[in-house]
PDB file of N, CA and C in Angstrom:
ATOM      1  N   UNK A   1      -4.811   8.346  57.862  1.00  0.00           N
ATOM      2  CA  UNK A   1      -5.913   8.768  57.024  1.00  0.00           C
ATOM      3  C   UNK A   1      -5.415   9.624  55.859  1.00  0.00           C
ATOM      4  N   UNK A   2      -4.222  10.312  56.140  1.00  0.00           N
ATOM      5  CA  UNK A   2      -4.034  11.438  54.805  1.00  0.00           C
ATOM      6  C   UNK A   2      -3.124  10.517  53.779  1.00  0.00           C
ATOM      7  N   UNK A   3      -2.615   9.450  54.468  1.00  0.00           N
ATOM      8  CA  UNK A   3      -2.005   8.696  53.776  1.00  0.00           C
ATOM      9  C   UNK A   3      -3.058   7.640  52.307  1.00  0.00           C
ATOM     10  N   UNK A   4      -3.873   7.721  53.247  1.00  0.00           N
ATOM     11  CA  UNK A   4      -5.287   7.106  52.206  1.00  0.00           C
ATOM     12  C   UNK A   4      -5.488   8.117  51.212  1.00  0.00           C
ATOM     13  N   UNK A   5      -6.172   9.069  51.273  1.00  0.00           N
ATOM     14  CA  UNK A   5      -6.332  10.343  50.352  1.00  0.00           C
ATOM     15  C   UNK A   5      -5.030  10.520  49.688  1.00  0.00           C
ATOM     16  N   UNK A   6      -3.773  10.198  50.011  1.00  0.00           N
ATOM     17  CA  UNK A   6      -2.782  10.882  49.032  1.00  0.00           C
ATOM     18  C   UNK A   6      -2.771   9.735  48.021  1.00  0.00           C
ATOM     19  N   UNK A   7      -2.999   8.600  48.338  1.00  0.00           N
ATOM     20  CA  UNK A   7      -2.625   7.587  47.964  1.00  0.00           C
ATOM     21  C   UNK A   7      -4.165   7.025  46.701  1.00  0.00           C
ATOM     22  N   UNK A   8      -5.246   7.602  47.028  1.00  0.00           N
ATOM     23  CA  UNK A   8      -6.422   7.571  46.320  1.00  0.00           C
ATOM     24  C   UNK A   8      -6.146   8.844  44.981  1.00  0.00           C
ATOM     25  N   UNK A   9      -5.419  10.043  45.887  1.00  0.00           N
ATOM     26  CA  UNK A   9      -5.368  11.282  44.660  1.00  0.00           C
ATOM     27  C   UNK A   9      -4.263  10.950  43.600  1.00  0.00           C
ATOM     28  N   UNK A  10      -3.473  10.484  44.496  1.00  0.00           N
ATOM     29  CA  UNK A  10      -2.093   9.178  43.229  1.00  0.00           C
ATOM     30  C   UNK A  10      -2.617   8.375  42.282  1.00  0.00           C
ATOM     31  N   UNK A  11      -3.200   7.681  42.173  1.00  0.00           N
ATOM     32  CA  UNK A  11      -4.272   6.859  41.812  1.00  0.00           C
ATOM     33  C   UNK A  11      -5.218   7.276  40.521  1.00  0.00           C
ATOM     34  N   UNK A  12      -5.755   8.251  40.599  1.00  0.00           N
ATOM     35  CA  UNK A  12      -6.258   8.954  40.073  1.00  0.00           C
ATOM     36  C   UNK A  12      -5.969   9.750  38.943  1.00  0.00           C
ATOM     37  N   UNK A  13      -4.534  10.526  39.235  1.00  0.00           N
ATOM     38  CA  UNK A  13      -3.555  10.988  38.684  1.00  0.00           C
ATOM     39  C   UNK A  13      -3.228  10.259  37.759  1.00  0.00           C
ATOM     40  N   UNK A  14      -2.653   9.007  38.120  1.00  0.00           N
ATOM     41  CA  UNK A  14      -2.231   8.048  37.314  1.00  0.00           C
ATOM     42  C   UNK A  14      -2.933   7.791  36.420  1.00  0.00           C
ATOM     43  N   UNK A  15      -4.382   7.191  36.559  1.00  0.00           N
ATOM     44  CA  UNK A  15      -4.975   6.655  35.968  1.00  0.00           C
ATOM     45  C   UNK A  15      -5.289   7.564  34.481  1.00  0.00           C
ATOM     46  N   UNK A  16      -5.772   8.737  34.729  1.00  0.00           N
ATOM     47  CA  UNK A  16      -6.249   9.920  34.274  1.00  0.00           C
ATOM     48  C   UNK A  16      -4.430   9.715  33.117  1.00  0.00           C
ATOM     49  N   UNK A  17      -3.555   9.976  33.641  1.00  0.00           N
ATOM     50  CA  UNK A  17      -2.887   9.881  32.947  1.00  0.00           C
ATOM     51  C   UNK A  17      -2.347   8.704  32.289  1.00  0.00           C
ATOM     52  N   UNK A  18      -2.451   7.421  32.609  1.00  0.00           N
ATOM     53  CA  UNK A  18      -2.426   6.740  31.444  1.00  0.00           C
ATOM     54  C   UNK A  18      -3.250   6.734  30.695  1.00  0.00           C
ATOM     55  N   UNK A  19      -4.533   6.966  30.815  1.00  0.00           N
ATOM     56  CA  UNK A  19      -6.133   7.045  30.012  1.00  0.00           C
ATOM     57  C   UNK A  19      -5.770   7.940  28.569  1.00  0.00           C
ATOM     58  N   UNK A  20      -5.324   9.140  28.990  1.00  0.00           N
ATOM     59  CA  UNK A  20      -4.871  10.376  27.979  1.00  0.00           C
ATOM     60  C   UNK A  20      -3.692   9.471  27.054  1.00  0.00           C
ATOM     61  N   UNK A  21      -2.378   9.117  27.917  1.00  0.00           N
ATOM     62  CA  UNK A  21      -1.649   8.511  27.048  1.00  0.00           C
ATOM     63  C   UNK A  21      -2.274   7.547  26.435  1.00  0.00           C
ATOM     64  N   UNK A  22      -3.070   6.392  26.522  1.00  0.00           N
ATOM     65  CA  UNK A  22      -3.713   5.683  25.945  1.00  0.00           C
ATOM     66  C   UNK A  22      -4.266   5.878  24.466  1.00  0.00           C
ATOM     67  N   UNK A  23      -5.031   7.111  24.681  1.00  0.00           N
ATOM     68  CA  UNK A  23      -5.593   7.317  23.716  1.00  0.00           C
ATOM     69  C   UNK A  23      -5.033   8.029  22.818  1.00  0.00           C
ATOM     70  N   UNK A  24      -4.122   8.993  23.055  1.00  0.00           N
ATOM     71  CA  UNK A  24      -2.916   9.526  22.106  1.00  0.00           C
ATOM     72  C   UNK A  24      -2.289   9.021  21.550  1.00  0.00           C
ATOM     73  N   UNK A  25      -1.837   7.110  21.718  1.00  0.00           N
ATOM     74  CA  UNK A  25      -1.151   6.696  21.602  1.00  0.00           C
ATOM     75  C   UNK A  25      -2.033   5.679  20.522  1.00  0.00           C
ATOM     76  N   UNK A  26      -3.219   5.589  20.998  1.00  0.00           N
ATOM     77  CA  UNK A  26      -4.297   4.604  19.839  1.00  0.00           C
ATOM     78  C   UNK A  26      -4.826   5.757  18.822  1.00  0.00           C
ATOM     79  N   UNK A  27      -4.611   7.143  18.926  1.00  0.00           N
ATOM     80  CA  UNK A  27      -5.083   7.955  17.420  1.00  0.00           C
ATOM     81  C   UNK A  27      -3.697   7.978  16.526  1.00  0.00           C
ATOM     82  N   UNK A  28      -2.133   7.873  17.060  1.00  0.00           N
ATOM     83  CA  UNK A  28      -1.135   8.097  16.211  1.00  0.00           C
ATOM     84  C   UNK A  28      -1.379   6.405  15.182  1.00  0.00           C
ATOM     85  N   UNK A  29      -1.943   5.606  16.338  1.00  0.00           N
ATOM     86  CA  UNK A  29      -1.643   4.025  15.668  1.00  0.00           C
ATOM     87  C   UNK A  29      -3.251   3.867  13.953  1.00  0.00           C
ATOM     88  N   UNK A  30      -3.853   5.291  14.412  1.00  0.00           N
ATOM     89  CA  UNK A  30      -4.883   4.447  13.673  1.00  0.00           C
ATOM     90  C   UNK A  30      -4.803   4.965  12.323  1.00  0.00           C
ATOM     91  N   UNK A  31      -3.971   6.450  12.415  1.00  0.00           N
ATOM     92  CA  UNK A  31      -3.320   7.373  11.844  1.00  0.00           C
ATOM     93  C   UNK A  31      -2.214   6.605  10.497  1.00  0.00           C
ATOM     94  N   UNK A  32      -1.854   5.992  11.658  1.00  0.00           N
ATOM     95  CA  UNK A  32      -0.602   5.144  10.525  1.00  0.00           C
ATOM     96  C   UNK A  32      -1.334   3.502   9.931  1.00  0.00           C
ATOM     97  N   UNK A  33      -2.397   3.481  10.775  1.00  0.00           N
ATOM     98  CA  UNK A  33      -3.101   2.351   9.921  1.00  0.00           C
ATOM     99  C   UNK A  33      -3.850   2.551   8.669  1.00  0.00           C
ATOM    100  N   UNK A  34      -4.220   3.974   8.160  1.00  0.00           N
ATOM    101  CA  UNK A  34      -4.955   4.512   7.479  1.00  0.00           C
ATOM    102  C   UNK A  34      -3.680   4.990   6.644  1.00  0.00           C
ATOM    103  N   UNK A  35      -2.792   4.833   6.528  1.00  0.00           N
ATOM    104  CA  UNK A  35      -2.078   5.286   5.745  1.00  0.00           C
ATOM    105  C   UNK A  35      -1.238   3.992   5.130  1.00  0.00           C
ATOM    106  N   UNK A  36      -1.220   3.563   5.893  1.00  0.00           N
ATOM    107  CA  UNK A  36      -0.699   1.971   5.259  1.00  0.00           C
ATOM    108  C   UNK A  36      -1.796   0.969   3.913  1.00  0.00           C
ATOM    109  N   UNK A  37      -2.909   1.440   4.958  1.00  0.00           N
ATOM    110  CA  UNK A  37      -4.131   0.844   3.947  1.00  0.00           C
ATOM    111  C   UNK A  37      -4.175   1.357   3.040  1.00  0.00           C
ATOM    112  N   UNK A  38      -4.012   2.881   2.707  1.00  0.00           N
ATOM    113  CA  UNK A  38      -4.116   3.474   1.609  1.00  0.00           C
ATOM    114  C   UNK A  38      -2.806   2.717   0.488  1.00  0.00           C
ATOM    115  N   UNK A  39      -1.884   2.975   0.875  1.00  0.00           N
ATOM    116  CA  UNK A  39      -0.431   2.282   0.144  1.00  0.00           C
ATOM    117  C   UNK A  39      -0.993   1.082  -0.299  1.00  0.00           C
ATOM    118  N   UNK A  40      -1.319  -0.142   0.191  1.00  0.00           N
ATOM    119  CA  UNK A  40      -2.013  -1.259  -0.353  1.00  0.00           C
ATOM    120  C   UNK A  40      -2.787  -1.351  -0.999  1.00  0.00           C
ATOM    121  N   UNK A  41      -4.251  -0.757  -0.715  1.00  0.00           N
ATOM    122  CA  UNK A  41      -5.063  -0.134  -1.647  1.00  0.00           C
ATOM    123  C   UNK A  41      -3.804  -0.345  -2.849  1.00  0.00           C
ATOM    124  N   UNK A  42      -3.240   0.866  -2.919  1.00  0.00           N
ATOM    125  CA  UNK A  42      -2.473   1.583  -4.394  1.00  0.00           C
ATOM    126  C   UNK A  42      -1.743   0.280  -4.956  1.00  0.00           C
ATOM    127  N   UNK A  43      -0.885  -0.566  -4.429  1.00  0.00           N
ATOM    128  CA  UNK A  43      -0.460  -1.734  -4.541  1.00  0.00           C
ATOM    129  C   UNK A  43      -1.039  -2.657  -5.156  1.00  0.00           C
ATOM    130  N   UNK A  44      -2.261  -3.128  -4.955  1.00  0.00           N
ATOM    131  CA  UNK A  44      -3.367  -3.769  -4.878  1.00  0.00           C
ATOM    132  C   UNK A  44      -3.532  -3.345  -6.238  1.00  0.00           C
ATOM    133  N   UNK A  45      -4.123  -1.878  -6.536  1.00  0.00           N
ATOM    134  CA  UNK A  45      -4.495  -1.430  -7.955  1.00  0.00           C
ATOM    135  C   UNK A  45      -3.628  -1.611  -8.818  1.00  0.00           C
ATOM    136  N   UNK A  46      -2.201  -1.764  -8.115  1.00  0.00           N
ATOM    137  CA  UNK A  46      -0.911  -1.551  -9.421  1.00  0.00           C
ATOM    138  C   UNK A  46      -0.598  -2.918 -10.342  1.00  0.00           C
ATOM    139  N   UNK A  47      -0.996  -3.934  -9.216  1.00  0.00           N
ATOM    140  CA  UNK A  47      -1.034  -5.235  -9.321  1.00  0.00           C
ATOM    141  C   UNK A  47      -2.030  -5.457 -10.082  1.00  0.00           C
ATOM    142  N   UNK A  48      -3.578  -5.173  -9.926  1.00  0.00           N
ATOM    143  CA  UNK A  48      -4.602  -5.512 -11.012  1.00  0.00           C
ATOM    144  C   UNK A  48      -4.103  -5.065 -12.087  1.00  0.00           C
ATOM    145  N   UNK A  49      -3.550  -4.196 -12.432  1.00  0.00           N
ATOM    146  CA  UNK A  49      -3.070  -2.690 -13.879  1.00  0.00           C
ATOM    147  C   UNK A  49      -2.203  -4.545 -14.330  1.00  0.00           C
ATOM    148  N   UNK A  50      -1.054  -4.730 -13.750  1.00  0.00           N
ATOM    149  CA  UNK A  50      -0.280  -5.465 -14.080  1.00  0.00           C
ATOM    150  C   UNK A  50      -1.043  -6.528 -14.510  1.00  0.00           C
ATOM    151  N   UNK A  51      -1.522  -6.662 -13.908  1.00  0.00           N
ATOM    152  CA  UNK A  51      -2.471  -8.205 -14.324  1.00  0.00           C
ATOM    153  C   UNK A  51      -3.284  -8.407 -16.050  1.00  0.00           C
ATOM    154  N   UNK A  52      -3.644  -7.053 -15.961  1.00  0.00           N
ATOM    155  CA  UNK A  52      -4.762  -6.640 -17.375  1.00  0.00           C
ATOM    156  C   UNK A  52      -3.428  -6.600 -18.391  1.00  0.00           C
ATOM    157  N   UNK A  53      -2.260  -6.187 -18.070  1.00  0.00           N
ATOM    158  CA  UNK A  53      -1.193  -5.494 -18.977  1.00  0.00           C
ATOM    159  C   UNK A  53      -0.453  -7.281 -19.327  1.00  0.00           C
ATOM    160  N   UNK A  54      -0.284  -7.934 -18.773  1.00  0.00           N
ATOM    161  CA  UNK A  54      -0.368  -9.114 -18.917  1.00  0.00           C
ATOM    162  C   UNK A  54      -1.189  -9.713 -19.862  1.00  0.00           C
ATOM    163  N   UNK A  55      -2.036  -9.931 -19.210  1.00  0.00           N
ATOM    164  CA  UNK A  55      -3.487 -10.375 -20.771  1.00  0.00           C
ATOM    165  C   UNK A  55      -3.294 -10.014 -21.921  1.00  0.00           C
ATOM    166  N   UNK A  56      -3.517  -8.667 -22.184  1.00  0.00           N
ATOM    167  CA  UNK A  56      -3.150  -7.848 -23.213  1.00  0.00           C
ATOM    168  C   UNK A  56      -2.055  -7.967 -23.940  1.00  0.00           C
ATOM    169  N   UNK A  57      -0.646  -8.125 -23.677  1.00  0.00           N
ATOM    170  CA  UNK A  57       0.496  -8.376 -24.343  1.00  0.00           C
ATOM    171  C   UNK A  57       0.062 -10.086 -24.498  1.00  0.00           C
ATOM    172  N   UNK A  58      -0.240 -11.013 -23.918  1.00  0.00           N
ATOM    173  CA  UNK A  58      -0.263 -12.109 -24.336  1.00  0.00           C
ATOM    174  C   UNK A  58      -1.522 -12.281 -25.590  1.00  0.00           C
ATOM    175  N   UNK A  59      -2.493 -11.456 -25.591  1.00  0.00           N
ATOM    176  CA  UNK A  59      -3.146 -11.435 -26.956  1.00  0.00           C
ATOM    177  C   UNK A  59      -2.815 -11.114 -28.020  1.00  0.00           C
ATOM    178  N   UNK A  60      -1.776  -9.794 -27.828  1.00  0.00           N
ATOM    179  CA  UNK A  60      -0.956  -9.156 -28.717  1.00  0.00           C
ATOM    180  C   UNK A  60      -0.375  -9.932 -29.217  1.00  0.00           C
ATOM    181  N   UNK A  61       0.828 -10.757 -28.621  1.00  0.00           N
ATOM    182  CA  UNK A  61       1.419 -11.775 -29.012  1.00  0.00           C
ATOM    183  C   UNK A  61       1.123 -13.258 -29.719  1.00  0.00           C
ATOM    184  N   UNK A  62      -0.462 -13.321 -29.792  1.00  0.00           N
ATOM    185  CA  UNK A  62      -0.752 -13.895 -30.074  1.00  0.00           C
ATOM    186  C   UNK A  62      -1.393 -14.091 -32.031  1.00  0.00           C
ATOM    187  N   UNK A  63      -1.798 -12.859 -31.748  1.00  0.00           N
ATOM    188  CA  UNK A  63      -2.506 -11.932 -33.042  1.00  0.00           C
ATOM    189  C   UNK A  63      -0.896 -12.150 -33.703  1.00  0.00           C
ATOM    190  N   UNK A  64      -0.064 -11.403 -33.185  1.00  0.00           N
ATOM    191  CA  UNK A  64       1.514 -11.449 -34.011  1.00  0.00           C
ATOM    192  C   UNK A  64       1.810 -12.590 -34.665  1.00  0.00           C
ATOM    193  N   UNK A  65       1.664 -13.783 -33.853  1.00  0.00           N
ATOM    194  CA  UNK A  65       2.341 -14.969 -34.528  1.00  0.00           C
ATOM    195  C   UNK A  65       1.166 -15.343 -35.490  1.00  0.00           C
ATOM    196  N   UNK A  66       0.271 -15.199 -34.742  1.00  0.00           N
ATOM    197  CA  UNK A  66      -1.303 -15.387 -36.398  1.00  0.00           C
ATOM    198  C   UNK A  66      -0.654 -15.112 -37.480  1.00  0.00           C
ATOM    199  N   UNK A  67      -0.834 -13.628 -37.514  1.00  0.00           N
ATOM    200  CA  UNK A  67      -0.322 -12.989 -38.759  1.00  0.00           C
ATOM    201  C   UNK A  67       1.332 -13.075 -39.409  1.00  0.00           C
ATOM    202  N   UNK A  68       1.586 -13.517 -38.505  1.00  0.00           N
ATOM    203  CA  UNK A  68       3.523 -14.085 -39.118  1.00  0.00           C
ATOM    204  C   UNK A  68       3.248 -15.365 -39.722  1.00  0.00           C
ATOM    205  N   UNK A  69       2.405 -16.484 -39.317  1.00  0.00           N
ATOM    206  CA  UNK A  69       1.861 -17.609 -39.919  1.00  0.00           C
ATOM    207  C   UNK A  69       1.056 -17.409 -40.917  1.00  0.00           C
ATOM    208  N   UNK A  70       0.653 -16.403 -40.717  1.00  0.00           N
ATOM    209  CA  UNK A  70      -0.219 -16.535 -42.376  1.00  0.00           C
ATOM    210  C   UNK A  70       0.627 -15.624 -43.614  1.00  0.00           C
ATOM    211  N   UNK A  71       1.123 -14.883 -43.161  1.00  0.00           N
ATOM    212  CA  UNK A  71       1.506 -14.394 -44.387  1.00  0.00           C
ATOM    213  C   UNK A  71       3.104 -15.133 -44.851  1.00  0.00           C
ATOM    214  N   UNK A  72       3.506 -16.031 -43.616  1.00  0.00           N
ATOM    215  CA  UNK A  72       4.733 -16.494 -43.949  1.00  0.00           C
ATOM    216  C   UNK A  72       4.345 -18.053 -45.512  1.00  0.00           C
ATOM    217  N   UNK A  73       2.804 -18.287 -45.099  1.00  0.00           N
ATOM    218  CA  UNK A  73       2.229 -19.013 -46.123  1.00  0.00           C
ATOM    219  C   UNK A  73       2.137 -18.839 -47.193  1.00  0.00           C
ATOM    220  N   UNK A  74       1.940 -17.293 -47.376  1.00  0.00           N
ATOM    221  CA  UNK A  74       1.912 -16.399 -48.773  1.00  0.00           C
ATOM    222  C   UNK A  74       2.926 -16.369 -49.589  1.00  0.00           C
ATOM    223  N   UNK A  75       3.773 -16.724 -48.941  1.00  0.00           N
ATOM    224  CA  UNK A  75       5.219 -16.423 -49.963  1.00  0.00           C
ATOM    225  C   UNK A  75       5.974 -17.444 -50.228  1.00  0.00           C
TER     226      UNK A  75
END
């Protein structure tokens, strides 16, 4: 019989303690998931920036050769 009870309070112990580790172990993970997302996020934005900065020099470049064609007409 005490063998039952030690073996139920083992049990218990255990459990209780993987439960705690469990969850210590799912706040460090959500911790570093929220910080990763953030980095991407930023990534994400650096990439749109790039994207617009793109456009922009290709209009630029475009206006340039306009005006190199027309005034190369002038002369």
């Amino acid at each position: 019989m005490e063998s039952i009870v030690v073996a139920c309070i083992t049990g218990v112990v255990t459990l209780v303690g993987v439960i705690l580790s469990n969850s210590k172990s799912r706040a460090v993970m959500e911790l570093k998931i929220d910080a990763l997302t953030e980095k991407v996020e930023k990534h994400n934005h650096l990439i749109e920036r790039t994207y617009k900065l793109e456009q922009d020099v290709a209009v630029a470049q475009n206006d340039i050769e306009t005006l190199y064609h027309r005034t190369e007409g002038k002369q």
